[in-house]
Structure formats: structure tokens, C-alpha cells
Protein backbone atom coordinates (compact mmCIF):
# COMPACT_ATOMS: atom_id res chain seq x y z
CA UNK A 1 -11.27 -132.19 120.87
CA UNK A 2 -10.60 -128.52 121.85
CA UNK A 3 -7.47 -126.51 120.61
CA UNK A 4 -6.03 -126.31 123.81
CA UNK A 5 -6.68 -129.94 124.05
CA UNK A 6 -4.57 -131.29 121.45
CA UNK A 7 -0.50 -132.41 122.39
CA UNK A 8 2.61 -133.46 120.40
CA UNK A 9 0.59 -136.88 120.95
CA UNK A 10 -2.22 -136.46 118.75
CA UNK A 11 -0.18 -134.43 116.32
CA UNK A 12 1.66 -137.49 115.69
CA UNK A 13 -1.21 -140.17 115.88
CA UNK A 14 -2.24 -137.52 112.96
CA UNK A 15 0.49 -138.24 110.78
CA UNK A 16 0.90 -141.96 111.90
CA UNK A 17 -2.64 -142.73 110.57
CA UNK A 18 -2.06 -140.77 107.58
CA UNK A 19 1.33 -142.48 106.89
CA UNK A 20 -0.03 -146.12 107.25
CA UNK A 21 -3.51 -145.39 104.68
CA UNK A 22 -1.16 -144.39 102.20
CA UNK A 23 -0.37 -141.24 102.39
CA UNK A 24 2.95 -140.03 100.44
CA UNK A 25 5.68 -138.43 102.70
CA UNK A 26 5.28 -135.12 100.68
CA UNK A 27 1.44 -134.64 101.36
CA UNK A 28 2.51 -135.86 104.98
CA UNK A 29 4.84 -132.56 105.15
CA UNK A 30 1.73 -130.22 103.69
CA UNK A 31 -0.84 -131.65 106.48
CA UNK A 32 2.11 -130.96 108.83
CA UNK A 33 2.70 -127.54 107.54
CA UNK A 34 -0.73 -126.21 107.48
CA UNK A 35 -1.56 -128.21 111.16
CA UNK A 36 1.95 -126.40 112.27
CA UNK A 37 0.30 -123.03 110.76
CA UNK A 38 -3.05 -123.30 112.98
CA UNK A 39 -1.56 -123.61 115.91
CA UNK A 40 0.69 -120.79 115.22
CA UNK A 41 -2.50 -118.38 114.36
CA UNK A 42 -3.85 -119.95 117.74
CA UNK A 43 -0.96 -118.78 119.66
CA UNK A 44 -1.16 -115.56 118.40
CA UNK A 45 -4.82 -114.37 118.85
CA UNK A 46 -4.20 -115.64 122.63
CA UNK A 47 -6.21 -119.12 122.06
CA UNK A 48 -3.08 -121.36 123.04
CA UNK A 49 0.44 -120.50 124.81
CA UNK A 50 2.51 -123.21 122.67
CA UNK A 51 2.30 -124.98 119.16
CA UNK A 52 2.46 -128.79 119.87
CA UNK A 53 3.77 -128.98 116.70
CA UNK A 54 7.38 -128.23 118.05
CA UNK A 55 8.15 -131.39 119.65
CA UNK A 56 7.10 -133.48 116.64
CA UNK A 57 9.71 -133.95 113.75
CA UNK A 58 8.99 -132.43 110.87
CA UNK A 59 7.95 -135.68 108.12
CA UNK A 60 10.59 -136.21 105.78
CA UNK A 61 10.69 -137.15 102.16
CA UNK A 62 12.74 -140.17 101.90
CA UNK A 63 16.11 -140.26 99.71
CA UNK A 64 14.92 -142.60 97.51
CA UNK A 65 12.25 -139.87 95.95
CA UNK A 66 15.32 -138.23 94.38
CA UNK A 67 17.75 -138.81 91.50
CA UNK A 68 20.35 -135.87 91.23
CA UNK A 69 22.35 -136.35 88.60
CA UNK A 70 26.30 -136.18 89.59
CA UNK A 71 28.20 -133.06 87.58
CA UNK A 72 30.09 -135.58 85.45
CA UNK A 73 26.50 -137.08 84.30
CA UNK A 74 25.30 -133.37 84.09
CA UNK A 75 27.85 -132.97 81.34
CA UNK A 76 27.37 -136.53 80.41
CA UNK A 77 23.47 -135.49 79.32
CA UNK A 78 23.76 -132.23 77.71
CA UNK A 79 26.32 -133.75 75.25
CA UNK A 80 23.53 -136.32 74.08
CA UNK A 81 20.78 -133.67 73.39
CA UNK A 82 20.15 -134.05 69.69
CA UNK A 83 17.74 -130.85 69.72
CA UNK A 84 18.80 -127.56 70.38
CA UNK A 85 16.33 -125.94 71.69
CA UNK A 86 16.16 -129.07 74.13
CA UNK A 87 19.42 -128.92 75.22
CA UNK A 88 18.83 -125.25 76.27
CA UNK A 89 15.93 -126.04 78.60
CA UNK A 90 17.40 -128.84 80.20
CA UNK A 91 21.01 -126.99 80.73
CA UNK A 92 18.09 -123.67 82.21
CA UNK A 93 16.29 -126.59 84.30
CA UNK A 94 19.70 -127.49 85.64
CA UNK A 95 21.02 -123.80 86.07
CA UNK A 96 17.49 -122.60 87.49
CA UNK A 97 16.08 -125.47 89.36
CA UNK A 98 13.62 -124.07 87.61
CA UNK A 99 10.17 -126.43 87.65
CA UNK A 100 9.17 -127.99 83.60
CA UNK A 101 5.98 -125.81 84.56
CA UNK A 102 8.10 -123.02 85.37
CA UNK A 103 10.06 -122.76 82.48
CA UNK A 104 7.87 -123.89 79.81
CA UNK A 105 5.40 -120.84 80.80
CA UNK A 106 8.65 -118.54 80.81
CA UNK A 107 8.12 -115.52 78.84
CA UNK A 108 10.65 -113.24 77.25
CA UNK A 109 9.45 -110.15 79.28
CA UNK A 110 10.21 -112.19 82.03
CA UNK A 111 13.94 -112.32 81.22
CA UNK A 112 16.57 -109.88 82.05
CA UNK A 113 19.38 -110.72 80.70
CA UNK A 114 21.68 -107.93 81.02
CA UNK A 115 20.56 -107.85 85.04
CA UNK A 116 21.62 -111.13 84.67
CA UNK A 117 18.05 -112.76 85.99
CA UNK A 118 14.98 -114.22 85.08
CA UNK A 119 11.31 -113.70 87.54
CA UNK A 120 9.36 -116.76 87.60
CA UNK A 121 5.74 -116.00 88.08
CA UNK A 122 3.75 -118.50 86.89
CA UNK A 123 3.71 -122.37 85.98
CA UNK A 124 2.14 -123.95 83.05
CA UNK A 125 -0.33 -127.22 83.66
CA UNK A 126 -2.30 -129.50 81.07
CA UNK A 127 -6.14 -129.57 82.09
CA UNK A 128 -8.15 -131.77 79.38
CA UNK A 129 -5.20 -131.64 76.96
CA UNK A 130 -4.74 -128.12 77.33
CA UNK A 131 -1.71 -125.86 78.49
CA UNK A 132 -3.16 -123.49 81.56
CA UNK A 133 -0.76 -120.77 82.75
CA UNK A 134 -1.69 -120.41 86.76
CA UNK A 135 0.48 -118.29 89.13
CA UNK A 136 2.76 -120.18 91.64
CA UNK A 137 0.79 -121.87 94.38
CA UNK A 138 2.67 -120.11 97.23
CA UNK A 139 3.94 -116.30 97.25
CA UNK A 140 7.48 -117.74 97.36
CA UNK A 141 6.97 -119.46 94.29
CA UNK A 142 7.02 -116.36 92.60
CA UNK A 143 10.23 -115.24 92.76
CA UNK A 144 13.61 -113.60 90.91
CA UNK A 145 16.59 -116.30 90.10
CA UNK A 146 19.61 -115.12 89.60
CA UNK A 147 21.71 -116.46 86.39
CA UNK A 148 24.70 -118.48 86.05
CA UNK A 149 26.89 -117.33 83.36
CA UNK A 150 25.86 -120.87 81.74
CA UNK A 151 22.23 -120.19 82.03
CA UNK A 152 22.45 -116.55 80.38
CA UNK A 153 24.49 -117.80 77.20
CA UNK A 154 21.63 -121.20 76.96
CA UNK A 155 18.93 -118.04 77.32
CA UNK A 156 20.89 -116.02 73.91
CA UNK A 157 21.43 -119.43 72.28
CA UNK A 158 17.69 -119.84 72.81
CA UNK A 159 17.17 -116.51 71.06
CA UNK A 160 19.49 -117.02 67.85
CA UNK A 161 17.58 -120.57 67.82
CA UNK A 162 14.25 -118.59 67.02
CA UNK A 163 15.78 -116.02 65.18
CA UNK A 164 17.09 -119.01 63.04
CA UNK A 165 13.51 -120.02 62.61
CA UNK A 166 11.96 -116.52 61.74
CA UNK A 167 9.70 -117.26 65.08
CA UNK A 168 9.42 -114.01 66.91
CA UNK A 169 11.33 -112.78 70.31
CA UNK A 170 8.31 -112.45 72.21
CA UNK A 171 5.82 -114.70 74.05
CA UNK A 172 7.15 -117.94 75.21
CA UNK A 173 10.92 -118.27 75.73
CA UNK A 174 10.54 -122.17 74.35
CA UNK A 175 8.01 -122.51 71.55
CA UNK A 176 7.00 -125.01 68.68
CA UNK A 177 6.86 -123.51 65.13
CA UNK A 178 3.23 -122.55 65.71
CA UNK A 179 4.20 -120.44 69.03
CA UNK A 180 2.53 -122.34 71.83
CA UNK A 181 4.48 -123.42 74.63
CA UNK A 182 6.55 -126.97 74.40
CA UNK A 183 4.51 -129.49 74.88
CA UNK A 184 4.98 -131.80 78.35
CA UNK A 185 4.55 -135.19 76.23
CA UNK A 186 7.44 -133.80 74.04
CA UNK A 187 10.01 -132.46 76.42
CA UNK A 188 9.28 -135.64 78.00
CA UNK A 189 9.84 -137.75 75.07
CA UNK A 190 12.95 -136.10 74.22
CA UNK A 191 14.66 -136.28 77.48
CA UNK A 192 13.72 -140.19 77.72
CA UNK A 193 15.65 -140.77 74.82
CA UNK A 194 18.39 -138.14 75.44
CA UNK A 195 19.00 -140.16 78.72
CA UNK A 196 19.58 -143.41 76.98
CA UNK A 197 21.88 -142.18 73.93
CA UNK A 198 24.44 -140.82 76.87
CA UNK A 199 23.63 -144.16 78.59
CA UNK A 200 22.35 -142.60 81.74
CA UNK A 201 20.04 -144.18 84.19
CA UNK A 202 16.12 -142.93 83.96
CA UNK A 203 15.39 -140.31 85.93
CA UNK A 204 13.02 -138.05 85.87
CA UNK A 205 13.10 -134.64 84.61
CA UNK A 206 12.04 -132.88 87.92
CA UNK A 207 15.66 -134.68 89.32
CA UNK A 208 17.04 -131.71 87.15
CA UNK A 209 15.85 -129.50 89.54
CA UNK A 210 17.17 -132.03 92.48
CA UNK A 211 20.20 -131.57 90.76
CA UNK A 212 20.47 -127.70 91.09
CA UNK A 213 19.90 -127.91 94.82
CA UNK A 214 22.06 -130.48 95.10
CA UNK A 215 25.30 -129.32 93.53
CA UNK A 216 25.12 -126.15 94.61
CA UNK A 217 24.77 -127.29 98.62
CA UNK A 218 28.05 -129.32 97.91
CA UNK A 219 29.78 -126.50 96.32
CA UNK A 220 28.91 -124.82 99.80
CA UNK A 221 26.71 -122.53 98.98
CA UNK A 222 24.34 -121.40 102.08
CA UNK A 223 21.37 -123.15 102.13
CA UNK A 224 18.96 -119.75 102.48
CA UNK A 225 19.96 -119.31 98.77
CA UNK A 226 19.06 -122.47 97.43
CA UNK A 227 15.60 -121.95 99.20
CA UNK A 228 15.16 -118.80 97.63
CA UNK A 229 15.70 -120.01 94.25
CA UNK A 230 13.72 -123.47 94.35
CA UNK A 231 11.10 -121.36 95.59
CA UNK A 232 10.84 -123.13 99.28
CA UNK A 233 8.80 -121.12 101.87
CA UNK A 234 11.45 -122.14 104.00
CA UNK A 235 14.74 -122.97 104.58
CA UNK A 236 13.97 -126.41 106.90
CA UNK A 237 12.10 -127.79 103.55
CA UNK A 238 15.09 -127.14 101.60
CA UNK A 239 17.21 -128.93 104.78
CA UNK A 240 14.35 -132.16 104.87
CA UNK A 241 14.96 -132.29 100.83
CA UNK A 242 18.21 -132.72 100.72
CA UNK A 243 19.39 -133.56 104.20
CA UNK A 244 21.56 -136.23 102.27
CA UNK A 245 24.23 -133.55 101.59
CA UNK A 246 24.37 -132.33 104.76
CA UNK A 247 26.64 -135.63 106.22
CA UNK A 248 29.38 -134.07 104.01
CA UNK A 249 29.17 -130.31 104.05
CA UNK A 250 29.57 -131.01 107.39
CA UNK A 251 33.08 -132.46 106.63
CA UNK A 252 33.92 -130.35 104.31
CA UNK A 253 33.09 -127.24 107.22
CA UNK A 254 35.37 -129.20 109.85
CA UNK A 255 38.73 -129.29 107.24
CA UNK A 256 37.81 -125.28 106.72
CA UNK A 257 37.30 -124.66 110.34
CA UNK A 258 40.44 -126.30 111.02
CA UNK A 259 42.38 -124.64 108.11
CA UNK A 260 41.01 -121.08 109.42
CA UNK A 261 42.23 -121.96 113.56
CA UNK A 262 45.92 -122.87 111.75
CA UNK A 263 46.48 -119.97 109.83
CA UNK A 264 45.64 -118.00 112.82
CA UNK A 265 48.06 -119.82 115.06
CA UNK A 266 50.75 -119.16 112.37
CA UNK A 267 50.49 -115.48 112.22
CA UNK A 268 50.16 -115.65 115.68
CA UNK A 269 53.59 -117.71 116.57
CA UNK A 270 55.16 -115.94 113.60
């Protein structure tokens, strides 16, 4: 079939077919994504006047995929870390949204802490039993976050907790005794069993980033800045993510809405 042959139609026999050989709903958004892509190229170098891809929904990741943790159960966990170091990279994980990758190949150069902000610009991942630092898959993957006041004093905590240990400011920001990055098998073994001392349920650790993204949509903040600092390429991935928020920011924008038309009809009758 020819470029200019394909419709909304086949893009969605596409994914159906995809969908029912097994295909998770997150690979289902990358073939849509790159599919969407093409046809955007086509348009532009004249090959196509429309992207078919516009009248087909975007796949979405179902809820179910994600386990935030609620703010009271945020609190609930870092209280139960018996490991210091630990409890700083979960309570940066949860600050950050920061990926495990993403903060276990942190690196003090990488970490400004009088700007207040830390660059993420690479990701560690084990090949063979190996750590591998790669860059970020995507060029909005490398990107500057912006530190909560939280996430700056867990960052100097983290460097008295070295200091402490005579290891050396430099390198990786979390480190075993030897210098080498945290291990994955050990952050993971640690937050199993930090879950079940505060009796929480068993999430995974990537729900700490969920639960960045999460809390800070429902504290209202706009949804173009939580993109920016998971890392999305754009803000409708952000929206598919966590489109389970959205029900009551919605409420929440009515009340202010309201609120802001009253006040005006005050000062105006007054």
C-alpha cells in the first residue's frame, strides 16, 4: 500500500492486530508515535496533505500499570527506610521523578545545588551483570530538574553520608564502599523490605516516579512542567499517563473558577 493510500482505517487495524498478539499498551503508544511521525515527515516534503493519524486516539496505558503512592504513604515509606543512604534516593526518586537508571548514574558534577538543580544526562543499565552508563534514549530525556527544598537537603544529607564514610565527593552521587554505582538487585532488595516494615502494599519502585507526576498534577501544577521534568517528549504522554487525575483537577478548576467570577462580582456591587 502507497502512503497516500493509507486512512485512519488501517492505522487502527495497525494497532488492533498489534493489541490482540500481545502487544503491551506502552509499545502500542511507540508504534503509534513513530507511525504518527512518518506521516508527519510525509506531509511536509509534499508526499501527503494530512496525517491519518489525527482521527485515531492516541493508545493509552491503562490505570492499572500504575501504583502512586498517596502523600500520607509517601511519608508512611520514608519513615521505614532503615538505610540512609536509601532513604535519600527514594525521598530524590520521589522529589525528581527521577528514573532508578537516572539517578543511580547521577554524578556529583551533575548537581547544582546552590542553583538549586540537578541535569540528568544519562541512565545506568545492567548488560551481562554489568552497570552501562548510556545517554537518555530521547533528547528530552536529557534534561535540567529543578529541586524541591526536600530534594536539595536529601542531596547534602547524601554528601555528609559519604563524608561519614571517608568515600570521596566525586563520581557517583550514590555509591557502595568500593565506589561503583548502587547496585539494581540492592536498591531493589531494600525497598521490598522497606515497603513491608511500614506495611505498605508492593509496588514497584518506578511507581516513585508515578508518584512525582502524580502529586504534583493534584497540587495543580500545569501539566507542561511535569512533562518537562519526567522527561516526556510531550505533554499528551504526560496527559495519557496520568489521565486519572485529570477527573478531579477538573473539579478542583470549577470551585477556583467560580471563586475568581465571585470576588469579581463583589468588588463590582461593592
Amino acid at each position: 500500500m502507497l502512503v497516500t493510500e493509507v486512512g485512519p482505517l488501517q492505522i487502527e487495524r495497525l494497532l488492533s492486530v498489534a493489541a490482540l498478539s500481545g502487544v503491551r499498551p506502552r509499545t502500542l503508544q511507540a508504534i503509534y508515535q513513530v507511525t504518527r511521525h512518518s506521516f508527519e515527515f510525509a506531509v511536509r516534503v509534499g508526499l501527503r496533505s494530512d496525517n491519518p493519524c489525527n482521527a485515531v486516539p492516541r493508545p493509552r496505558v491503562p490505570l492499572a500499570d500504575h501504583s502512586p503512592l498517596t502523600r500520607s504513604e509517601v511519608h508512611q515509606l520514608l519513615a521505614n527506610v532503615d538505610s540512609r543512604q536509601f532513604r535519600n534516593f527514594y525521598d530524590l526518586a520521589i522529589q525528581t521523578g527521577a528514573r532508578q537508571g537516572e539517578l543511580r548514574a547521577l554524578w556529583w558534577r551533575d548537581v547544582h545545588l546552590e542553583q538549586g538543580d540537578m541535569l540528568i544526562q544519562a541512565s545506568l543499565c545492567d548488560a551481562e551483570g554489568k552497570p552501562i552508563r548510556k545517554p537518555p534514549k530521547t533528547r528530552c530525556g536529557r534534561r535540567k530538574v529543578v529541586l524541591t527544598r526536600s530534594a536539595i537537603e536529601a542531596l547534602m544529607d547524601q554528601k555528609r553520608y559519604l563524608e561519614d564514610r571517608r568515600l570521596p565527593i566525586d563520581g557517583f552521587v550514590f555509591k557502595s564502599r568500593s565506589g561503583r554505582a548502587l547496585s539494581k538487585s540492592s536498591i531493589q532488595k531494600q525497598f521490598k523490605s522497606t515497603l513491608r516494615r511500614a506495611g505498605l502494599p508492593s509496588v514497584r519502585f518506578h511507581d516513585l516516579r508515578h508518584t512525582h507526576a502524580t502529586l504534583m498534577l493534584e497540587a495543580g501544577v500545569h501539566v507542561k512542567v511535569v512533562q518537562e521534568r519526567l522527561g516526556h517528549s510531550s505533554s499528551q504522554i504526560t496527559l495519557d499517563f496520568y489521565s486519572h487525575v485529570m477527573p478531579s483537577m477538573q473539579e478542583e478548576g470549577v470551585r477556583q473558577f467560580e471563586n475568581y467570577l465571585s470576588t469579581a462580582k463583589l468588588c463590582h456591587e461593592g
